[in-house]
N, C-alpha and C. Protein backbone atom coordinates (compact mmCIF):
# COMPACT_ATOMS: atom_id res chain seq x y z
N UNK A 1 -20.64 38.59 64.23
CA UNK A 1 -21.21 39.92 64.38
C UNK A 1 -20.26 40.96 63.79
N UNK A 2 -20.79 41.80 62.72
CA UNK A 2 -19.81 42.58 62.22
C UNK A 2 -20.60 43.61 62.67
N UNK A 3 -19.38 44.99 62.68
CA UNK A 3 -19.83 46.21 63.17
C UNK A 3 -18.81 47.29 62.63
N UNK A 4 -19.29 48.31 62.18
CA UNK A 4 -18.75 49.38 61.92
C UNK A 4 -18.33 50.72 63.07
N UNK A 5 -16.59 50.70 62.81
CA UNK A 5 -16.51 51.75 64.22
C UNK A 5 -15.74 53.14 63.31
N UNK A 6 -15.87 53.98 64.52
CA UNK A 6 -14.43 54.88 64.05
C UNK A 6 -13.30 54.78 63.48
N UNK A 7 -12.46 55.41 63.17
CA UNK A 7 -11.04 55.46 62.95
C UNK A 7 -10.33 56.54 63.97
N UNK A 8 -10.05 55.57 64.58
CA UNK A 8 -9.12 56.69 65.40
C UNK A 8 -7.46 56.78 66.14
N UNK A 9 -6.94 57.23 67.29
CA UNK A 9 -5.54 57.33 67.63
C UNK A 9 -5.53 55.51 67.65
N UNK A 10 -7.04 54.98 68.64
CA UNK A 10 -6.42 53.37 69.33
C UNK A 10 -6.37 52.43 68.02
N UNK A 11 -7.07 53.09 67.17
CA UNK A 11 -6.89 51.75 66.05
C UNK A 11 -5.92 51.77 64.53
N UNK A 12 -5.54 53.41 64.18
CA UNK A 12 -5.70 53.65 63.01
C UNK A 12 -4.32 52.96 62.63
N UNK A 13 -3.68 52.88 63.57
CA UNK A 13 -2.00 51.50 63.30
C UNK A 13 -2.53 50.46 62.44
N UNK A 14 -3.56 49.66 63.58
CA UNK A 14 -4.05 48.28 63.20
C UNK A 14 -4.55 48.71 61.93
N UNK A 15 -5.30 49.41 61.65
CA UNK A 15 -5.91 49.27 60.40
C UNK A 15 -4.69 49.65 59.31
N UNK A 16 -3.66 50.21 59.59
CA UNK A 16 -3.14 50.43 58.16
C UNK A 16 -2.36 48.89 58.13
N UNK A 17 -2.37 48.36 58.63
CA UNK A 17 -1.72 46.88 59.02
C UNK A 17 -2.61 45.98 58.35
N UNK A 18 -3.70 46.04 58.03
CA UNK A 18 -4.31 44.96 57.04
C UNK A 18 -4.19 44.93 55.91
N UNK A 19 -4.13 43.69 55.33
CA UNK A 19 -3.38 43.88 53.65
C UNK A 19 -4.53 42.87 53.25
N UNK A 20 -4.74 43.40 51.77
CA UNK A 20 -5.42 42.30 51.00
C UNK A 20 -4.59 40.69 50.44
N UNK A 21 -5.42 40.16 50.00
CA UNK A 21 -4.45 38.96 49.28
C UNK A 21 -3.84 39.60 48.10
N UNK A 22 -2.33 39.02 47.93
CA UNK A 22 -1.22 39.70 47.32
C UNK A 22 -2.28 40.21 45.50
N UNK A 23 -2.75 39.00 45.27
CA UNK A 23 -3.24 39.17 43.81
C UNK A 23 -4.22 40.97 44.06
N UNK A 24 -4.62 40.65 44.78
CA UNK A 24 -5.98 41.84 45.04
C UNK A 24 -5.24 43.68 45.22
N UNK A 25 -3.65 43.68 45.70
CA UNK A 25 -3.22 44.98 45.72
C UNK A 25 -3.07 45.86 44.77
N UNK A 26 -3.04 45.43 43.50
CA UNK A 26 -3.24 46.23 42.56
C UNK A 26 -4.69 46.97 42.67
N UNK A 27 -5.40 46.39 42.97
CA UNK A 27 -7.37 46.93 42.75
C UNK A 27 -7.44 48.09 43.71
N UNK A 28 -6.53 48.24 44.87
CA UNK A 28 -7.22 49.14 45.82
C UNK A 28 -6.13 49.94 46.57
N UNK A 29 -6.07 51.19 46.64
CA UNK A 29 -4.57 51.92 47.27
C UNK A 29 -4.79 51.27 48.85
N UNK A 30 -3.68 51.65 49.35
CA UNK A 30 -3.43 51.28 50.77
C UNK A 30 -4.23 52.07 52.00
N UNK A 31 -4.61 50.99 52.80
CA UNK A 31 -5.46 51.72 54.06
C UNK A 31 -4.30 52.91 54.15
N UNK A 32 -3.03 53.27 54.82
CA UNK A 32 -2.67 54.38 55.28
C UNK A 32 -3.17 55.83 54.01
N UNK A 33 -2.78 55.53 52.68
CA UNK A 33 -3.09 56.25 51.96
C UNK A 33 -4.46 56.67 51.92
N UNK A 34 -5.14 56.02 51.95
CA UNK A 34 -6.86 56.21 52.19
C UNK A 34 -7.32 57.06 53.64
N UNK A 35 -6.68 56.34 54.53
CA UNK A 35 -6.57 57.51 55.72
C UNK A 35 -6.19 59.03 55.79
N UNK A 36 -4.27 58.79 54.83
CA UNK A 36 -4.05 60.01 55.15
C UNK A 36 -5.09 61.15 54.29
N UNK A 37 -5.70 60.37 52.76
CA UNK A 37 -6.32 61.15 51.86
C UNK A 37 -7.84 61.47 52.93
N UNK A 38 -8.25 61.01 53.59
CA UNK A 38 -9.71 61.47 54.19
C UNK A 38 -9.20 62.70 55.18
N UNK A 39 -8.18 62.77 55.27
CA UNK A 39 -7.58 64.36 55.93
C UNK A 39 -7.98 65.48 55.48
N UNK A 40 -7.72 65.51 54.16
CA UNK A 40 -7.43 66.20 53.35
C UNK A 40 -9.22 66.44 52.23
N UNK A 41 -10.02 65.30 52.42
CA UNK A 41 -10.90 65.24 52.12
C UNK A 41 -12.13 65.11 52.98
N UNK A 42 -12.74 65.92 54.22
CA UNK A 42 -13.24 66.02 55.26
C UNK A 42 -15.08 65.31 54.89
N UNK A 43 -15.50 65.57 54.02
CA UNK A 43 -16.87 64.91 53.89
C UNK A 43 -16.63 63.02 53.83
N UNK A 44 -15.14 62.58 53.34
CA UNK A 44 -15.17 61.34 53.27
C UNK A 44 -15.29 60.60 54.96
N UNK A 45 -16.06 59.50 54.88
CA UNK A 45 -15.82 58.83 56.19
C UNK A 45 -15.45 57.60 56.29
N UNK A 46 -14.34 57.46 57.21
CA UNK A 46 -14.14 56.23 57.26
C UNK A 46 -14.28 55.28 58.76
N UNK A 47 -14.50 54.12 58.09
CA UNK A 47 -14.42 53.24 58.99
C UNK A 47 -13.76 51.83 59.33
N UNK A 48 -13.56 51.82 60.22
CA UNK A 48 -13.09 49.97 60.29
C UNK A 48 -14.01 49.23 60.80
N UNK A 49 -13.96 47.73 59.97
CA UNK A 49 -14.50 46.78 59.99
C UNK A 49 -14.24 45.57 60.98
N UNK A 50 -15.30 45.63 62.26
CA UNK A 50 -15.00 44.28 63.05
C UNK A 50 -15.55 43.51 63.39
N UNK A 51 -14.96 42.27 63.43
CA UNK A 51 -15.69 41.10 63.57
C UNK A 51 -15.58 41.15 64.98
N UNK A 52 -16.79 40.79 65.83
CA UNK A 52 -17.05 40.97 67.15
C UNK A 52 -15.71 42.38 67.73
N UNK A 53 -14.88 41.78 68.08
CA UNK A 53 -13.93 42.25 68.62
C UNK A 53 -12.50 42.92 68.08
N UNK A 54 -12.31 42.02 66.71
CA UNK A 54 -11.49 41.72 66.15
C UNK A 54 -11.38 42.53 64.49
N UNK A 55 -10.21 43.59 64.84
CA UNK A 55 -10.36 44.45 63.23
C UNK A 55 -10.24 43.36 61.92
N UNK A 56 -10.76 43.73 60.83
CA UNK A 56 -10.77 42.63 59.84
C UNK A 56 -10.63 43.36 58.65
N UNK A 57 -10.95 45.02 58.45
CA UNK A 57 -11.16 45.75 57.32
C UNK A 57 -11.33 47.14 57.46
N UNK A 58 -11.49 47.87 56.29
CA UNK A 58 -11.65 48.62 56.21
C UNK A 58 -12.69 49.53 55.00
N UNK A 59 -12.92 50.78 55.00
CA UNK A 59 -13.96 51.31 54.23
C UNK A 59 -13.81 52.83 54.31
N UNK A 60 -14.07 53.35 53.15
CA UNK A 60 -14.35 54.83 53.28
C UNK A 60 -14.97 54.83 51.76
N UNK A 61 -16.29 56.32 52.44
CA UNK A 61 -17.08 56.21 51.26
C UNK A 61 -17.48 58.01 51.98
N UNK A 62 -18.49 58.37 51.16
CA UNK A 62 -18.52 59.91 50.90
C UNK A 62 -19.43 60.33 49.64
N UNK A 63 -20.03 61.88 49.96
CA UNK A 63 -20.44 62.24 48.81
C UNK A 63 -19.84 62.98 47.89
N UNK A 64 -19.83 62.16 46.61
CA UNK A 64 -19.08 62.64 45.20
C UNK A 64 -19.14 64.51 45.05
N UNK A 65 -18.46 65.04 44.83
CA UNK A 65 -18.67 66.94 44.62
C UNK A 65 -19.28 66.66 43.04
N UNK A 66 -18.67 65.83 42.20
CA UNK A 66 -19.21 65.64 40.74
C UNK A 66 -20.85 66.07 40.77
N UNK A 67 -21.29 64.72 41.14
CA UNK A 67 -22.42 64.42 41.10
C UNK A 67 -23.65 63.84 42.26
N UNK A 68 -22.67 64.55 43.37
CA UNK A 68 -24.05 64.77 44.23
C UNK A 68 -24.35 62.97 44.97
N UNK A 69 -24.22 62.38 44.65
CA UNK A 69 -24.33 60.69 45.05
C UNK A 69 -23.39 60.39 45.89
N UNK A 70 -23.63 59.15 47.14
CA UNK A 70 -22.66 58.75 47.53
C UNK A 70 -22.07 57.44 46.99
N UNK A 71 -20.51 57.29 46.95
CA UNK A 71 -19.36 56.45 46.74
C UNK A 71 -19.44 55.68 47.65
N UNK A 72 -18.95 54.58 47.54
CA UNK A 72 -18.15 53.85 48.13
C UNK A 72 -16.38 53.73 47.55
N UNK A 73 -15.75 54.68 47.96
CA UNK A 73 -14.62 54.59 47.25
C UNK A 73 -13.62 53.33 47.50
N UNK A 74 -13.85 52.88 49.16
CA UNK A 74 -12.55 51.69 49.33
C UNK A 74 -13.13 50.61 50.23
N UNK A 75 -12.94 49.96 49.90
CA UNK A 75 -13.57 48.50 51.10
C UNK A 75 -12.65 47.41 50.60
N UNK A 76 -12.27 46.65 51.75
CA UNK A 76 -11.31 45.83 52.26
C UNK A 76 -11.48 44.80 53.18
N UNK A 77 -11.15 43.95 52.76
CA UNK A 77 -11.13 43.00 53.81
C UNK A 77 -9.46 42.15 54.16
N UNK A 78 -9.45 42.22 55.46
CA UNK A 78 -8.16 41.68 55.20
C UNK A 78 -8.21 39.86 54.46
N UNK A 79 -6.78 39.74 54.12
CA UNK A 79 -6.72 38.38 53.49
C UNK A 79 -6.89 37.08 54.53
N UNK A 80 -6.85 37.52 56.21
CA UNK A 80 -7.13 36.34 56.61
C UNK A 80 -8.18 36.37 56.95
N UNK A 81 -9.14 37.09 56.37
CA UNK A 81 -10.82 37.07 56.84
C UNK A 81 -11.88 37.39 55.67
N UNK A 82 -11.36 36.90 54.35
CA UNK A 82 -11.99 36.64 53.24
C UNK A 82 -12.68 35.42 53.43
N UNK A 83 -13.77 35.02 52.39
CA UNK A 83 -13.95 34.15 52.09
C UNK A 83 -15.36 33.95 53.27
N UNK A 84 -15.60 34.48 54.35
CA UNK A 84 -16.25 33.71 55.20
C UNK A 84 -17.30 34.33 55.56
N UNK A 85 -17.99 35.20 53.87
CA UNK A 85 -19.11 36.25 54.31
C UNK A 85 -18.44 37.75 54.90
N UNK A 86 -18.08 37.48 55.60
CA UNK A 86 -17.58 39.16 56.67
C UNK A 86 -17.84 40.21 55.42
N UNK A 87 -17.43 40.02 54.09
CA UNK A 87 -17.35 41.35 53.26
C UNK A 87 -19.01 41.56 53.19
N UNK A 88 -19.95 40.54 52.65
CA UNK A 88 -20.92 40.75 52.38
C UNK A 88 -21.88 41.41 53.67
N UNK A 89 -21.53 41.03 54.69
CA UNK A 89 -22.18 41.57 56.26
C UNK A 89 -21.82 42.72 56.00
N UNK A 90 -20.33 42.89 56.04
CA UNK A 90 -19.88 44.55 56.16
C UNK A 90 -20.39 45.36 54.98
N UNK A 91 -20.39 45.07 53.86
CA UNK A 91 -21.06 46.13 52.75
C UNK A 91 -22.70 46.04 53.13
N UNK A 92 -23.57 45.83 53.62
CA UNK A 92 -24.44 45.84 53.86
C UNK A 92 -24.99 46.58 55.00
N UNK A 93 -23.99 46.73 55.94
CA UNK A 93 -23.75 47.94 57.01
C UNK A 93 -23.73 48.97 56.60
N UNK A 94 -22.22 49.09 55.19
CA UNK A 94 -22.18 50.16 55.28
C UNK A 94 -22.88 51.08 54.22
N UNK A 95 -24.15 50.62 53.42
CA UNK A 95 -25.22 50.95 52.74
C UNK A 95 -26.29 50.98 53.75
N UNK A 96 -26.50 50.50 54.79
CA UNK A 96 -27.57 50.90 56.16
C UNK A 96 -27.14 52.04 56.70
N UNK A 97 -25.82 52.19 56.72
CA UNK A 97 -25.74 53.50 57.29
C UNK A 97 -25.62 54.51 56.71
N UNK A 98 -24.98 54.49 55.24
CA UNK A 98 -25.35 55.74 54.43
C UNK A 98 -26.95 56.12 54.22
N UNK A 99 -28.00 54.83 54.73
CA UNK A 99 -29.11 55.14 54.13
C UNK A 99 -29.67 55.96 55.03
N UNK A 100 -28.96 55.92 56.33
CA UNK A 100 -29.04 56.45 57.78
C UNK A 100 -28.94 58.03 58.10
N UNK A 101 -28.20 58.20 57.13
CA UNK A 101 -27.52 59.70 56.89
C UNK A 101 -28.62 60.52 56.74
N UNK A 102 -28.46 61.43 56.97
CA UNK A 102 -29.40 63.06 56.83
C UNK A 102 -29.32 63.20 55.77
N UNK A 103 -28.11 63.49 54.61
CA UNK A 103 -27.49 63.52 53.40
C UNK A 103 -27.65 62.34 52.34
N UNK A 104 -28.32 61.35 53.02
CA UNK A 104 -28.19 60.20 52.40
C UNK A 104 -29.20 60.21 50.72
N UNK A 105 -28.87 59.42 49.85
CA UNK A 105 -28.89 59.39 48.15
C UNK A 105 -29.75 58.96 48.45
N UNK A 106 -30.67 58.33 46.73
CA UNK A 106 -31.28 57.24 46.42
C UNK A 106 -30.29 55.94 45.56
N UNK A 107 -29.21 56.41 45.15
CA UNK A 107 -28.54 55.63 44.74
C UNK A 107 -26.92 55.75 45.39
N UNK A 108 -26.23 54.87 45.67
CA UNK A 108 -24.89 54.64 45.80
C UNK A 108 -24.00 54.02 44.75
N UNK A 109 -23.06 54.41 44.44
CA UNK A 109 -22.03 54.28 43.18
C UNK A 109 -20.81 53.60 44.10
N UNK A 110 -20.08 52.89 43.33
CA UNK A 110 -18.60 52.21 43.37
C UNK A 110 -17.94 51.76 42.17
N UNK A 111 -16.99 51.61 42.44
CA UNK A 111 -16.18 51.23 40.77
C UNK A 111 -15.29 50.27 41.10
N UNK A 112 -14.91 49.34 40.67
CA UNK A 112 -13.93 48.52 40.97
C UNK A 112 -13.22 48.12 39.23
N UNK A 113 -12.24 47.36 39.25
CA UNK A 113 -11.05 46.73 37.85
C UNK A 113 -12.07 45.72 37.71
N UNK A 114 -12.49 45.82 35.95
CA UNK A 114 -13.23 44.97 35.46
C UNK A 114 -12.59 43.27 35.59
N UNK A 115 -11.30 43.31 36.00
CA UNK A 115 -11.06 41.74 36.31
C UNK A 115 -10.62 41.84 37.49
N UNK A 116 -11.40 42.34 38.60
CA UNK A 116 -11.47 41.71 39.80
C UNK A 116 -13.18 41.11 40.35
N UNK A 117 -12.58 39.49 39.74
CA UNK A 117 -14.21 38.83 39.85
C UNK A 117 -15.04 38.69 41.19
N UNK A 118 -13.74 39.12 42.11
CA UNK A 118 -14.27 38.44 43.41
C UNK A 118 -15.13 39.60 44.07
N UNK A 119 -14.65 41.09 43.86
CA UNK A 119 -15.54 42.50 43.97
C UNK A 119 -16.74 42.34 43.20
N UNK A 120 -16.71 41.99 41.80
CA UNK A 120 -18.05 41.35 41.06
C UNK A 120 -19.07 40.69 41.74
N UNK A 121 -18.65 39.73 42.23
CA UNK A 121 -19.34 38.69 42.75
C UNK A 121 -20.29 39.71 43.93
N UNK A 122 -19.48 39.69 44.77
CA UNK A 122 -19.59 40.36 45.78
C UNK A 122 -20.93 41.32 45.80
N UNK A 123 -20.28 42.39 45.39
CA UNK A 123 -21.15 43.97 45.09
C UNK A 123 -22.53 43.42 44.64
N UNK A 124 -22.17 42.29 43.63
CA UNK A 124 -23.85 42.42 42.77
C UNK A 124 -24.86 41.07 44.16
N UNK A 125 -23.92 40.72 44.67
CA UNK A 125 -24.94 39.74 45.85
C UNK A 125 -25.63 40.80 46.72
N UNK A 126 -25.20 42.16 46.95
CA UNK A 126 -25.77 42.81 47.99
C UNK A 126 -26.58 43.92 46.96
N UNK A 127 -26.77 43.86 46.06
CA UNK A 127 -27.55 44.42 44.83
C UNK A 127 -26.83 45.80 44.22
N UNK A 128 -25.84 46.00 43.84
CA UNK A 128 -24.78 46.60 42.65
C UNK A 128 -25.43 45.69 41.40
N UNK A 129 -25.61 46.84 40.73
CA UNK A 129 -26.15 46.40 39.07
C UNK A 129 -24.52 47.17 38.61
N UNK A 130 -24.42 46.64 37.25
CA UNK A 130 -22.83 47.05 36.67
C UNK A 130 -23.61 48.24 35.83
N UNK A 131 -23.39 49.22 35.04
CA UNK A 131 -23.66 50.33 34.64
C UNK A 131 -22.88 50.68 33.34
N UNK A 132 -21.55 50.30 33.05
CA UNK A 132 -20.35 50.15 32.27
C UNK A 132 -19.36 50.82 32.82
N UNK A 133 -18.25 50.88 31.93
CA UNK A 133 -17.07 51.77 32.00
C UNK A 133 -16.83 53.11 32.31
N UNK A 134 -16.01 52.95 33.42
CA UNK A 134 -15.74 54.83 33.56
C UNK A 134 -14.70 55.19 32.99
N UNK A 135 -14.58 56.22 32.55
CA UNK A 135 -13.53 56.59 31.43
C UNK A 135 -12.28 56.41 31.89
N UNK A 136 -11.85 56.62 33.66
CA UNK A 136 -11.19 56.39 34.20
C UNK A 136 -10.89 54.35 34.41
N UNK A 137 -10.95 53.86 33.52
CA UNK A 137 -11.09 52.08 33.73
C UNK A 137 -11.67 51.14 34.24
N UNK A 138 -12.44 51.88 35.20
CA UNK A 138 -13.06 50.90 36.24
C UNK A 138 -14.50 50.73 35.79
N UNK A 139 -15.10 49.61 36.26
CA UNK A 139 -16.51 49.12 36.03
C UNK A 139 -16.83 49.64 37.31
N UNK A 140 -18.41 51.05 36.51
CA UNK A 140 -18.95 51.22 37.68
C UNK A 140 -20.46 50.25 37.95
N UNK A 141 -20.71 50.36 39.35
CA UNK A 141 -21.78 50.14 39.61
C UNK A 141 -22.76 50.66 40.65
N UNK A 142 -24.07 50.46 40.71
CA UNK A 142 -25.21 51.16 41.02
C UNK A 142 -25.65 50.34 41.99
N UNK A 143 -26.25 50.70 43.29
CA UNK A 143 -26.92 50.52 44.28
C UNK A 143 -28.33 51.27 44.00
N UNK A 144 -29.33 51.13 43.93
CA UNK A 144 -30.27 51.77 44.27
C UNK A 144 -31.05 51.47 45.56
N UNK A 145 -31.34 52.59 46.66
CA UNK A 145 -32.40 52.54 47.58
C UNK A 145 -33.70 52.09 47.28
N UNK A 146 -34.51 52.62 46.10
CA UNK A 146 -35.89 52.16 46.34
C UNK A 146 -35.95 50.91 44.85
């Protein structure tokens, strides 16, 4: 059972305490950095990711000022809870609940490093179409609602 909670005083330790697998830290800044940046960036929301009971990840996503759409800017799973579905449950939450939103898009955007296959994989199982290159390096991709 995965579930999406707050971030708050009881957890936000634990969560900066999850690390990806070593290969994967280049692809994604650090939960504390992502925290301290949603300070500073008040429309972003974040959340942690748990399995029944048990923190496993993390996420923060928001609407772009660019262009009006919501991001998924960071999602995480820690390295001892890859592999066993949990990411695909949890991104699927957390596109139910943006769809949930008052504010909510018809499309959701994310970008990830064109050689991280395992975000590939991933994104396009829960329906991310790739879109191409953002000038900034990353392969974006498209969620659409309808």
């Amino acid at each position: 059972m995965i579930s999406l909670k707050s971030i708050d005083q009881s957890n936000w330790e634990d969560c900066i305490q999850l690390k990806p697998k070593e290969e994967q830290e280049g692809f994604i800044a650090s939960n504390l950095y992502s925290i301290a940046e949603s300070k500073f960036l008040p429309h972003m929301k974040i959340k942690a990711i748990y399995y029944v009971e048990m923190l496993i990840g993390f996420t923060m996503y928001g609407i772009d000022s660019d262009d009006g759409n919501y991001w998924i800017y960071r999602f995480m799973i820690d390295e001892q809870f890859q592999g066993r579905g949990h990411g695909k449950s949890a991104m699927k939450l957390i596109i139910e609940d943006i769809q949930s939103r008052d504010d909510h898009t018809d499309v959701i955007w994310l970008g990830y490093q064109p050689d991280n296959e395992q975000a590939r994989k991933l994104y396009a199982s829960v329906g991310f179409k790739e879109s191409g290159m953002a000038p900034w390096g990353e392969m974006l991709a498209k969620y659409s609602v309808h």
